[in-house]
Protein backbone atom coordinates (compact mmCIF):
# COMPACT_ATOMS: atom_id res chain seq x y z
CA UNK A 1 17.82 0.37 6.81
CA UNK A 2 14.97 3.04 7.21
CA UNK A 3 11.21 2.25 7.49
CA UNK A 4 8.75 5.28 6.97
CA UNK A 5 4.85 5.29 8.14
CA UNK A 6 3.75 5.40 4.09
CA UNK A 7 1.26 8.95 5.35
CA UNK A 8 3.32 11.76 5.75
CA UNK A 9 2.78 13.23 9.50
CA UNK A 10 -0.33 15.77 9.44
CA UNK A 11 -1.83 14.60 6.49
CA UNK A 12 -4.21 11.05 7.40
CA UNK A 13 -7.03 11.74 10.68
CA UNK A 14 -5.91 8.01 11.72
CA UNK A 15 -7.65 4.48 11.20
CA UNK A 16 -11.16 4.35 10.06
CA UNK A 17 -10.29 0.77 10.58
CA UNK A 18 -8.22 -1.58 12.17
CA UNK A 19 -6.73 -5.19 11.88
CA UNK A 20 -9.16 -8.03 12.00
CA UNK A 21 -11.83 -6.44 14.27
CA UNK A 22 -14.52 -7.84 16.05
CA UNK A 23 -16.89 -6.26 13.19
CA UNK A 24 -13.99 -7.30 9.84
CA UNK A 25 -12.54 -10.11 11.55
CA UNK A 26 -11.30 -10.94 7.97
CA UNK A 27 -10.29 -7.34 7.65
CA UNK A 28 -5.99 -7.87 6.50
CA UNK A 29 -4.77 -4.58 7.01
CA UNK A 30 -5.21 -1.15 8.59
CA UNK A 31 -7.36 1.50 6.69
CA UNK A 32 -5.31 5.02 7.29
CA UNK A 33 -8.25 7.84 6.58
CA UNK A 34 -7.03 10.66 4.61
CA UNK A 35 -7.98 12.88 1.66
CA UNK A 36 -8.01 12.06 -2.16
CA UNK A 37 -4.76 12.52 -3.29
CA UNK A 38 -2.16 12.43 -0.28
CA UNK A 39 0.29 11.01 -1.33
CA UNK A 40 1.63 7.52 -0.22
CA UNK A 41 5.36 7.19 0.18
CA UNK A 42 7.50 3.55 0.39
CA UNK A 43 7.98 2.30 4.20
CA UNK A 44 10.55 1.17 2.74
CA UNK A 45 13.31 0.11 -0.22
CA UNK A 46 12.33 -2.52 -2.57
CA UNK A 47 10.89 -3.62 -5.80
CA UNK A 48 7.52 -2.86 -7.28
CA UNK A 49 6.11 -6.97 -6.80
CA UNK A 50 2.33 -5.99 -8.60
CA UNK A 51 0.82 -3.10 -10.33
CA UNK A 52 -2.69 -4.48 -9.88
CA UNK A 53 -4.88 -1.87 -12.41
CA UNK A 54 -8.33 -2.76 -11.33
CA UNK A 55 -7.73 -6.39 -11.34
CA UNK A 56 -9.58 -6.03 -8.04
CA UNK A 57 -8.45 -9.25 -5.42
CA UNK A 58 -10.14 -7.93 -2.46
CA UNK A 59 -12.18 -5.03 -3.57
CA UNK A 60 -8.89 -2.96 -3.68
CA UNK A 61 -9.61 -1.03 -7.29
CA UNK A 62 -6.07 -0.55 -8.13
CA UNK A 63 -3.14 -1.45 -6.04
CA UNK A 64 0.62 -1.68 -5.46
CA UNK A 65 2.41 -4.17 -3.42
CA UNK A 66 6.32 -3.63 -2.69
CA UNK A 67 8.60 -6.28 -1.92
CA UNK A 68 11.08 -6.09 0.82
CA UNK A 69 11.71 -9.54 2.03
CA UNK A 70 15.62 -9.06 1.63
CA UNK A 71 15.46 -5.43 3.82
CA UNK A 72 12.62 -6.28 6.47
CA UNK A 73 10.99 -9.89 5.62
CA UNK A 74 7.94 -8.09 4.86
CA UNK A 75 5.96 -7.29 1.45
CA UNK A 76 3.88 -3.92 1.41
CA UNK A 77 0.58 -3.39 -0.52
CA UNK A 78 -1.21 -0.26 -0.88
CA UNK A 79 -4.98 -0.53 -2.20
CA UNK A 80 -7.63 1.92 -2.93
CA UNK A 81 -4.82 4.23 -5.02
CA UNK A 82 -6.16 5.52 -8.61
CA UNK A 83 -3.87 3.96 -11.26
CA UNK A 84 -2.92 7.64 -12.66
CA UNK A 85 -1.21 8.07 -9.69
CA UNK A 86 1.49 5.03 -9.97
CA UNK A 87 4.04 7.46 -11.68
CA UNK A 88 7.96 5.95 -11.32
CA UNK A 89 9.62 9.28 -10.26
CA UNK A 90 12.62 8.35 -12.24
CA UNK A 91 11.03 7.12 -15.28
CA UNK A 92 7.81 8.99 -15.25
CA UNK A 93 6.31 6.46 -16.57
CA UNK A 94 4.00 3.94 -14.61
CA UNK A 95 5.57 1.52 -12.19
CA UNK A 96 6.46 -1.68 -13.41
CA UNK A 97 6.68 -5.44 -11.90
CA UNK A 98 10.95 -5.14 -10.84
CA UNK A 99 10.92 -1.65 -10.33
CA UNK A 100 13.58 -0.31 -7.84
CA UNK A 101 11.56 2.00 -4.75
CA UNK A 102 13.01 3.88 -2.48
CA UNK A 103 12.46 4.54 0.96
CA UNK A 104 10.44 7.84 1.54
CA UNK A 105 9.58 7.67 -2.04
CA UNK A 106 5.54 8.94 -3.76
CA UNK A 107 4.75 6.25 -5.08
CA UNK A 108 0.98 6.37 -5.47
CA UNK A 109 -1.93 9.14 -3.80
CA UNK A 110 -4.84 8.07 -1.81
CA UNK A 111 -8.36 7.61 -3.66
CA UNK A 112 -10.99 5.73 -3.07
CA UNK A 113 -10.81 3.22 -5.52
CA UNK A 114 -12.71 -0.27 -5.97
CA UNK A 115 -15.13 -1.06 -2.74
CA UNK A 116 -14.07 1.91 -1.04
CA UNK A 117 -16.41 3.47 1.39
CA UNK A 118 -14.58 7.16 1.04
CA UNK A 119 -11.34 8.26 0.50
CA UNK A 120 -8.28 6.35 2.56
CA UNK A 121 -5.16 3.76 2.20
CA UNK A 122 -5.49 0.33 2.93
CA UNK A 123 -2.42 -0.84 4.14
CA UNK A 124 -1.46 -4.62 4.46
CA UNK A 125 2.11 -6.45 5.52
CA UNK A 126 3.04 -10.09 4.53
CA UNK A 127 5.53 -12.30 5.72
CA UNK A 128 8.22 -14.29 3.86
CA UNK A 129 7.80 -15.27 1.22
CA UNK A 130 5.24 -12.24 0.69
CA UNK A 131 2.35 -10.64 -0.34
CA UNK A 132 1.47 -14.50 -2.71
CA UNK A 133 2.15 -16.65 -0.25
CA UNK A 134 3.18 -15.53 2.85
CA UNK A 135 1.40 -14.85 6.14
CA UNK A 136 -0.81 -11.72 6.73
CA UNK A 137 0.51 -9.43 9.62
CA UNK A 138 -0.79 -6.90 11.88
CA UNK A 139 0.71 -3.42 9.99
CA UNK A 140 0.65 -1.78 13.44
């Protein structure tokens, strides 16, 4: 089983924000600064669990969340990411709920989608039974 950081090495300037700080103690993930259009690879292999296309939970824009509870226990979601960018490399079509991912896989770019404050990936891990449901982690 391999598990990737999702930001290629070189290419993010590190957090512009961490988990549940002092200042966004409600704050579920890490935010990984980087420029618009880096792409974002899977941590990991699983399915596509959401395509969320401006449907906007948590000021995310557009967002993907991959399920891995069989590989790691852990659900991955990926906000901020421009819609254009969900392209299935082996379709090329747009990823779909039940999509297979693989690890080390594009499957999105970083934007600044939704109630963004500049360009970066916000990056959040859940717990069994994931990302509806399950507790928030610390990505760290």
């Amino acid at each position: 089983m391999i598990r990737y950081h999702p930001l290629a090495p070189g290419t993010y300037s590190g957090m512009s924000s961490g988990y549940r700080t002092p200042d966004r103690p409600d704050h579920r993930g890490v935010d990984i600064a980087a420029n618009k259009g880096t792409p974002i690879y899977s941590p990991t292999d699983g399915t596509i669990a959401h395509v969320g296309i401006n449907d906007d939970p948590q000021g995310y824009g557009s967002w993907l969340v991959i399920d891995s509870q069989d590989r790691w226990g852990l659900d991955f979601t990926f906000g901020h990411t421009p819609p254009s960018s969900f392209v299935n490399p082996h379709t090329g079509g747009q990823w779909k709920f039940g999509d297979v991912v693989h690890a080390g896989e594009q499957i999105a770019v970083v934007g600044s989608e939704g109630g963004s404050s500049g360009p970066h990936l916000h990056f959040e891990t859940f717990g069994a039974p994931g990302r509806f449901g399950g507790p928030v982690l610390d990505p760290k």
